[in-house]
PDB file of N, CA and C in Angstrom:
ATOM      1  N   UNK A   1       0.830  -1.176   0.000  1.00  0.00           N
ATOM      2  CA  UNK A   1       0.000   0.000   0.000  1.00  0.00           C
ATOM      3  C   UNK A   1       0.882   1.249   0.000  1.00  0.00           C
ATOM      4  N   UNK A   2       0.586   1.971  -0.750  1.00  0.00           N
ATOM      5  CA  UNK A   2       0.934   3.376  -1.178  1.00  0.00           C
ATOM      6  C   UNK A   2       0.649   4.564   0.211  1.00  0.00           C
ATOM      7  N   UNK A   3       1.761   5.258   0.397  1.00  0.00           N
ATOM      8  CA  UNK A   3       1.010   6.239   1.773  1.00  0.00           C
ATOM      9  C   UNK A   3       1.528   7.813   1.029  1.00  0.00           C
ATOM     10  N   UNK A   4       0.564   8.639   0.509  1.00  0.00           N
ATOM     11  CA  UNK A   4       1.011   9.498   0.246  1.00  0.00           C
ATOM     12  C   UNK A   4       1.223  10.984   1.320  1.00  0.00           C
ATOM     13  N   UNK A   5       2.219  11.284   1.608  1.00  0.00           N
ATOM     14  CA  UNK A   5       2.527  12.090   2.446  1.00  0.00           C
ATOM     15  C   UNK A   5       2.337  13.817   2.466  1.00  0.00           C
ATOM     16  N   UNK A   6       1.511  14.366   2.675  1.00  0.00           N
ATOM     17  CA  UNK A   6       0.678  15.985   2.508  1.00  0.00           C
ATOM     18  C   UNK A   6       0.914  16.903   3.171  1.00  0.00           C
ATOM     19  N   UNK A   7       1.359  16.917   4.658  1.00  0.00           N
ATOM     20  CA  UNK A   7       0.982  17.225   5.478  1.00  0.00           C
ATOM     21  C   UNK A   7       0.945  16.722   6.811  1.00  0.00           C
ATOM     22  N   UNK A   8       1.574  17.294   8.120  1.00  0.00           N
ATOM     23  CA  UNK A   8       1.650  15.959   8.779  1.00  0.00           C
ATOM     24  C   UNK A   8       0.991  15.228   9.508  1.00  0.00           C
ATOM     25  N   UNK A   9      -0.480  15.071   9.142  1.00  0.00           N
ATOM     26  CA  UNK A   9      -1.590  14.028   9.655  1.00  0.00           C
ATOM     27  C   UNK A   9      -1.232  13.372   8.491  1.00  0.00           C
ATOM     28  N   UNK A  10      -0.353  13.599   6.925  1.00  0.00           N
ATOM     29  CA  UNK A  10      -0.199  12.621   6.434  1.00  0.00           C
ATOM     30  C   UNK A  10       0.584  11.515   7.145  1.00  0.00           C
ATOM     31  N   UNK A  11       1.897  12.478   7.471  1.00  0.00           N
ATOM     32  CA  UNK A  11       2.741  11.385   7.857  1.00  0.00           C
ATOM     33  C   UNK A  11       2.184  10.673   9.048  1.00  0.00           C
ATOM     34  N   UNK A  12       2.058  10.996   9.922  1.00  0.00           N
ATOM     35  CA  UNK A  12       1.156  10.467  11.190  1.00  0.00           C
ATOM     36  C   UNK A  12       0.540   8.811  10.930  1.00  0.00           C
ATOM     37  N   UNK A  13      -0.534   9.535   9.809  1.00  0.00           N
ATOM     38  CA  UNK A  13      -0.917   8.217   9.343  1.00  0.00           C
ATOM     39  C   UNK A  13      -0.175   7.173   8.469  1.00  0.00           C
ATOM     40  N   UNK A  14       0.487   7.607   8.064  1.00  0.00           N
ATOM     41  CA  UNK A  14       1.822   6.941   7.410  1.00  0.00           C
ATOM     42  C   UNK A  14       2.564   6.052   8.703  1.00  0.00           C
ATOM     43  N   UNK A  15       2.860   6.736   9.431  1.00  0.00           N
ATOM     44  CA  UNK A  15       3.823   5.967  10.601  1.00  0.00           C
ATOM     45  C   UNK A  15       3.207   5.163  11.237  1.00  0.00           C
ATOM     46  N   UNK A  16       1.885   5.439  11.756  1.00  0.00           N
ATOM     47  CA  UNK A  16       1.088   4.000  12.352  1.00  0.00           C
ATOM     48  C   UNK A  16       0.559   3.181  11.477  1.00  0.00           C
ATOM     49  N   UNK A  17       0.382   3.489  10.258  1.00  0.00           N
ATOM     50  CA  UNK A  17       0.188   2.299   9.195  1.00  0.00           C
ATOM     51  C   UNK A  17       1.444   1.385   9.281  1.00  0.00           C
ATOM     52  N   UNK A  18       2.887   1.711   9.229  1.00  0.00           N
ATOM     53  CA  UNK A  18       3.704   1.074   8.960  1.00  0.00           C
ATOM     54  C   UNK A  18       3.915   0.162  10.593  1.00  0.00           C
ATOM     55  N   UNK A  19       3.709   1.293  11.293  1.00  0.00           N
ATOM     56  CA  UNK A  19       4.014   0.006  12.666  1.00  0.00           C
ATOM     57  C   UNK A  19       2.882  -0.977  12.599  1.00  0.00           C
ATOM     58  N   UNK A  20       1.561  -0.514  12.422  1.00  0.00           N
ATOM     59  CA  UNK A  20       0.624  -1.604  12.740  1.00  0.00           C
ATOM     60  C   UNK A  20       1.133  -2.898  11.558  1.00  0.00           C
ATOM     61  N   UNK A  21       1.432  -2.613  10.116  1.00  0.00           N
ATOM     62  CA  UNK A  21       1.657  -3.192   9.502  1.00  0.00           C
ATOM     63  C   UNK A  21       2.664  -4.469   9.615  1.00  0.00           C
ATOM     64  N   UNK A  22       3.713  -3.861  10.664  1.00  0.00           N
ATOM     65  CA  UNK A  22       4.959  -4.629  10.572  1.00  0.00           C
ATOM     66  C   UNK A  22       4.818  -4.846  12.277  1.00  0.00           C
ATOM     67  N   UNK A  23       3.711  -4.924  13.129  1.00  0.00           N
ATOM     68  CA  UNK A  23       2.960  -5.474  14.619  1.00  0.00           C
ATOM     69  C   UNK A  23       4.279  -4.974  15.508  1.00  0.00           C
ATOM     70  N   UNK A  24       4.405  -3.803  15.344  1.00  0.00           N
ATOM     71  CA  UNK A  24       4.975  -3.206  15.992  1.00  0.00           C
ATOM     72  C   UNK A  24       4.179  -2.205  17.127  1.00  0.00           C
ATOM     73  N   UNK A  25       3.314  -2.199  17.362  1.00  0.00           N
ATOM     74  CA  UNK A  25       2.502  -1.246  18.315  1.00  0.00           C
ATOM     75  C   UNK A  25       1.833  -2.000  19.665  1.00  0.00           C
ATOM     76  N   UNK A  26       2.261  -3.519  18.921  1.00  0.00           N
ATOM     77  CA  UNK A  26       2.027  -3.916  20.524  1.00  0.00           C
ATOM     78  C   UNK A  26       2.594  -4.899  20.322  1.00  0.00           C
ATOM     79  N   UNK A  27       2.591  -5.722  21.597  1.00  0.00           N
ATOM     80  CA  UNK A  27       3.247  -7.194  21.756  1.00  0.00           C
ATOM     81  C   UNK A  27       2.835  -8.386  21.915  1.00  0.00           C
ATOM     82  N   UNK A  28       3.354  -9.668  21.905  1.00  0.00           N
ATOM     83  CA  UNK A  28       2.645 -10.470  21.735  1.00  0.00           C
ATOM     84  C   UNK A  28       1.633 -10.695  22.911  1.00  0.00           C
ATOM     85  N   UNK A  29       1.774  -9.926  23.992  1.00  0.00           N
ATOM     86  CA  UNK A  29       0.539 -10.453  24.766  1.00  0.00           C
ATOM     87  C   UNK A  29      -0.693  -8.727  24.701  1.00  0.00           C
ATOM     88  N   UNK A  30      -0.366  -8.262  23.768  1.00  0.00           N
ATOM     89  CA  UNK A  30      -1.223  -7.308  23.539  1.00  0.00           C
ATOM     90  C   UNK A  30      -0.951  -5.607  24.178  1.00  0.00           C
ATOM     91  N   UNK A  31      -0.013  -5.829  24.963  1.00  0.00           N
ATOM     92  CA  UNK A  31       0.640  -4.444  25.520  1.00  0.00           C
ATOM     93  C   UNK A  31       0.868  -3.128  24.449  1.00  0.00           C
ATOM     94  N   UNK A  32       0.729  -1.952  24.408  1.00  0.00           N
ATOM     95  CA  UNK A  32       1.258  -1.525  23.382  1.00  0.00           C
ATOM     96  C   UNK A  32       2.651  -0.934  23.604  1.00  0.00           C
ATOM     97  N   UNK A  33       3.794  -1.114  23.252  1.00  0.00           N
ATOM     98  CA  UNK A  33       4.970  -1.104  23.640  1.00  0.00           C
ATOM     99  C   UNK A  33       5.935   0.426  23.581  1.00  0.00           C
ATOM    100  N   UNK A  34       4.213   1.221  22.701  1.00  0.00           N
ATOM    101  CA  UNK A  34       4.661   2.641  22.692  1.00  0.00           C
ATOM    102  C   UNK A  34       3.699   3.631  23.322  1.00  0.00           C
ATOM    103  N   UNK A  35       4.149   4.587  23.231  1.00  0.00           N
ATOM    104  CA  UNK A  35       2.904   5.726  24.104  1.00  0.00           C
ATOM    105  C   UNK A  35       2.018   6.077  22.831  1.00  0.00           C
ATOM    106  N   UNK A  36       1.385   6.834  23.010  1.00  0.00           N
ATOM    107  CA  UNK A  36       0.576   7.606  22.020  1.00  0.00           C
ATOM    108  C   UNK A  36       1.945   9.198  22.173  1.00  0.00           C
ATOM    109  N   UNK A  37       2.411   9.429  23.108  1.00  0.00           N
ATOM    110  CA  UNK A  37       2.847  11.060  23.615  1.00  0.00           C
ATOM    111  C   UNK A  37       4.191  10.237  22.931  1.00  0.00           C
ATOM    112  N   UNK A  38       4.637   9.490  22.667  1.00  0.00           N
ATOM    113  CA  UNK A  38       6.002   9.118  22.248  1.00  0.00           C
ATOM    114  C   UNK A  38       5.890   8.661  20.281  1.00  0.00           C
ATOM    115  N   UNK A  39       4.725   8.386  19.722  1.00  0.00           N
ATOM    116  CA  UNK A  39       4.249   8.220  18.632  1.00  0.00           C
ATOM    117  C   UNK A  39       4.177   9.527  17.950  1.00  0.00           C
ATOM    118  N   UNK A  40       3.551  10.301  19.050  1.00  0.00           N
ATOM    119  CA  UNK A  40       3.462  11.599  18.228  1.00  0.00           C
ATOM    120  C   UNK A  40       4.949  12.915  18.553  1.00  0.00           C
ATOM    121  N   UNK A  41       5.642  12.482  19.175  1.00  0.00           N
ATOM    122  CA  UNK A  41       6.897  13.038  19.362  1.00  0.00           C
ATOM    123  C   UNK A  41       7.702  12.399  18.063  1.00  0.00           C
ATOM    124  N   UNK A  42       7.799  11.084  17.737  1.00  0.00           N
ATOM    125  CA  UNK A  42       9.088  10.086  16.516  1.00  0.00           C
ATOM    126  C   UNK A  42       7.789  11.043  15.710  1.00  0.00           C
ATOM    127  N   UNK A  43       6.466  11.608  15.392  1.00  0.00           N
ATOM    128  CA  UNK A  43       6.183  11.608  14.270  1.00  0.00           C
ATOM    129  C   UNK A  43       6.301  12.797  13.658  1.00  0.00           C
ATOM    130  N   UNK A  44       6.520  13.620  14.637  1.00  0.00           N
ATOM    131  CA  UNK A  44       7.182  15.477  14.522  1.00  0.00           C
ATOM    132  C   UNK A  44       8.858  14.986  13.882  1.00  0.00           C
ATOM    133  N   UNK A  45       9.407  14.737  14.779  1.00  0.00           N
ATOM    134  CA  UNK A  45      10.758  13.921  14.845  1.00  0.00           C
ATOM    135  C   UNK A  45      11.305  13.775  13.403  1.00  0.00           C
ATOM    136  N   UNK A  46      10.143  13.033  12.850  1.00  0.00           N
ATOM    137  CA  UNK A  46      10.541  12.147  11.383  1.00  0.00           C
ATOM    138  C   UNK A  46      10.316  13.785  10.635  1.00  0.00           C
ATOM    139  N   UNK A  47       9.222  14.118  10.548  1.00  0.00           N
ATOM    140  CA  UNK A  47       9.061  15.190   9.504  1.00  0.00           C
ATOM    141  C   UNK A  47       9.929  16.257   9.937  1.00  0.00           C
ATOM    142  N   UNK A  48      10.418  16.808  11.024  1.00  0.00           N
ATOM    143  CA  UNK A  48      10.913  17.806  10.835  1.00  0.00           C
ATOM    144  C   UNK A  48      12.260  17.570  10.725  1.00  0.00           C
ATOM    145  N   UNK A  49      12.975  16.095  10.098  1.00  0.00           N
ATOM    146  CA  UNK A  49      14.108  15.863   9.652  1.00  0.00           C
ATOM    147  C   UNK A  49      14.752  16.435   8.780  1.00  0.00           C
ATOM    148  N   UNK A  50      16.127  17.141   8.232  1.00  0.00           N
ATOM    149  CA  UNK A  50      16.214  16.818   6.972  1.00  0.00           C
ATOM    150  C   UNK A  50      16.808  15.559   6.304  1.00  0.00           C
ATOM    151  N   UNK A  51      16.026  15.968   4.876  1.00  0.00           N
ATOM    152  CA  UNK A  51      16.297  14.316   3.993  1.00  0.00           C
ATOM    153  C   UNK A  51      17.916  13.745   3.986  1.00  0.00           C
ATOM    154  N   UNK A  52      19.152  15.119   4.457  1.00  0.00           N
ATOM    155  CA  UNK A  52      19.835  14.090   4.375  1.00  0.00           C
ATOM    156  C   UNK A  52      20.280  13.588   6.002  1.00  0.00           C
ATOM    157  N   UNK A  53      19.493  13.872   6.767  1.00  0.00           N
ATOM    158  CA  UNK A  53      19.778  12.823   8.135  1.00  0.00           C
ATOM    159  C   UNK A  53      18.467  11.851   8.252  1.00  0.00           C
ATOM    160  N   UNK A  54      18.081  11.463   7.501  1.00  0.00           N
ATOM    161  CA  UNK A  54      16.760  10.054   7.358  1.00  0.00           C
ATOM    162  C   UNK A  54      17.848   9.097   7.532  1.00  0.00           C
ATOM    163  N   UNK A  55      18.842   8.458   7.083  1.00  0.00           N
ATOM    164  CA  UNK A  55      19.455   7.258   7.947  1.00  0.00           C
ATOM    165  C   UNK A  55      19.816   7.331   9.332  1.00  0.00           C
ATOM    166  N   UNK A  56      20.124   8.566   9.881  1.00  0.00           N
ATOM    167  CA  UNK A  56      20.179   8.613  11.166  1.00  0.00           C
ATOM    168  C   UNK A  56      18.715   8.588  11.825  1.00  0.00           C
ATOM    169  N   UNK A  57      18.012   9.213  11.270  1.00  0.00           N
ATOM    170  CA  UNK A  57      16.515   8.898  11.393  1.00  0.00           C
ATOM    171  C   UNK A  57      16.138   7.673  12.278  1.00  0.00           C
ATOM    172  N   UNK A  58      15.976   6.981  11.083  1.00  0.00           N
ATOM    173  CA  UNK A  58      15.831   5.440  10.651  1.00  0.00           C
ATOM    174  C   UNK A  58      16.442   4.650  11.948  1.00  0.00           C
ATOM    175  N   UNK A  59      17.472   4.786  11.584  1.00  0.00           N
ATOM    176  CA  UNK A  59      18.305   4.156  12.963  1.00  0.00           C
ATOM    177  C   UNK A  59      17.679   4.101  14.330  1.00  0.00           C
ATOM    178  N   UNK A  60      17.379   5.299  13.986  1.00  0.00           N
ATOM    179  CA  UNK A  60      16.837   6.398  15.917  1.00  0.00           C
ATOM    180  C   UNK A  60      15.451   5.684  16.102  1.00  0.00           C
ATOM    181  N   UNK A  61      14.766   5.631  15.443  1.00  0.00           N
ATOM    182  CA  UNK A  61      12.949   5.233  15.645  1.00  0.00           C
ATOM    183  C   UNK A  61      13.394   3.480  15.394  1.00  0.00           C
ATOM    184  N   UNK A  62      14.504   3.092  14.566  1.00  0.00           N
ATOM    185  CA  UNK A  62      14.010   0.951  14.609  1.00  0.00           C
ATOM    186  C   UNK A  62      15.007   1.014  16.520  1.00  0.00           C
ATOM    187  N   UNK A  63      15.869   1.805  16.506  1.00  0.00           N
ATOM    188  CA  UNK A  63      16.272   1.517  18.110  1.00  0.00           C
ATOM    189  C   UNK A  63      15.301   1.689  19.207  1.00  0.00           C
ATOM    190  N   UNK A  64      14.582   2.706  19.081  1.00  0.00           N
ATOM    191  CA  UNK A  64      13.363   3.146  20.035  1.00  0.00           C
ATOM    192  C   UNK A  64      12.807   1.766  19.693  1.00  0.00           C
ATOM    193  N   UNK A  65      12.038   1.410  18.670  1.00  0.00           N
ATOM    194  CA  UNK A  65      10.890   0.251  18.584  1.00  0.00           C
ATOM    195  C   UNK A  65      11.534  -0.576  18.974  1.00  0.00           C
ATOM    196  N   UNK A  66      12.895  -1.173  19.059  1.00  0.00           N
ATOM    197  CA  UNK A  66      13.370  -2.316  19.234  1.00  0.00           C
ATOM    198  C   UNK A  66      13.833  -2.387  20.831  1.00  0.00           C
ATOM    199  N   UNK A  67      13.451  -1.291  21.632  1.00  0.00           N
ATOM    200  CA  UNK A  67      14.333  -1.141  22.915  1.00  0.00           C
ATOM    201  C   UNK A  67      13.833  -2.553  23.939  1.00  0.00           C
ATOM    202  N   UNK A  68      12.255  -2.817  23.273  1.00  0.00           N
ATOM    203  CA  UNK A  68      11.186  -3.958  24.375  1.00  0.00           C
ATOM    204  C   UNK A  68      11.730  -5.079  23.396  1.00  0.00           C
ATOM    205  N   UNK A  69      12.595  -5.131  22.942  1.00  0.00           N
ATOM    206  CA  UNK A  69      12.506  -6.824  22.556  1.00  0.00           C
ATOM    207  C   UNK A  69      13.949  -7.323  22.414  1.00  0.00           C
ATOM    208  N   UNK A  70      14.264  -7.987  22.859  1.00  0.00           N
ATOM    209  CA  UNK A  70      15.483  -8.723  23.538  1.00  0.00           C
ATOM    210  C   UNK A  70      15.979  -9.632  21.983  1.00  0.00           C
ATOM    211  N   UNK A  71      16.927  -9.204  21.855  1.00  0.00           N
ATOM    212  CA  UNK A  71      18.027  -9.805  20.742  1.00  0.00           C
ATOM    213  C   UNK A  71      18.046 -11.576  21.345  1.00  0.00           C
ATOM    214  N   UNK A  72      18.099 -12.201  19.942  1.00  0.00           N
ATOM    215  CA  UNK A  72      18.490 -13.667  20.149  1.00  0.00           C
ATOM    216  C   UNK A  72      19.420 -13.633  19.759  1.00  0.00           C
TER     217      UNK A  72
END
């Protein structure tokens, strides 16, 4: 699916599409592993990046999502 980005209730909705997509917003016993006040902070965060620090970006928000789940 296509997320076209407008505005930033675009991106917004862009960013919880992609976590819900990839079951990142909660865990396996149903917790949600992020805030809503921390969703909408990475989602200011992301847009008011510039394009050329999006790999540092990137980095910054899969470390945040990844902080609740323990490396095998």
């Amino acid at each position: 699916m296509r997320c076209g980005i407008y505005s930033l209730a675009g991106l917004a909705a862009c960013f919880l599409l992609f976590l819900q997509s990839n079951n990142l917003l909660h865990n396996s016993e149903g917790i949600s592993i992020i805030s809503n006040e921390a969703i909408a902070s990475l989602t200011l965060f992301i847009a008011s990046s510039k394009p050329e620090e999006m790999d540092t970006v990137k980095k910054l928000v899969i470390s945040i999502l990844n902080r609740n789940y323990p490396f095998s």
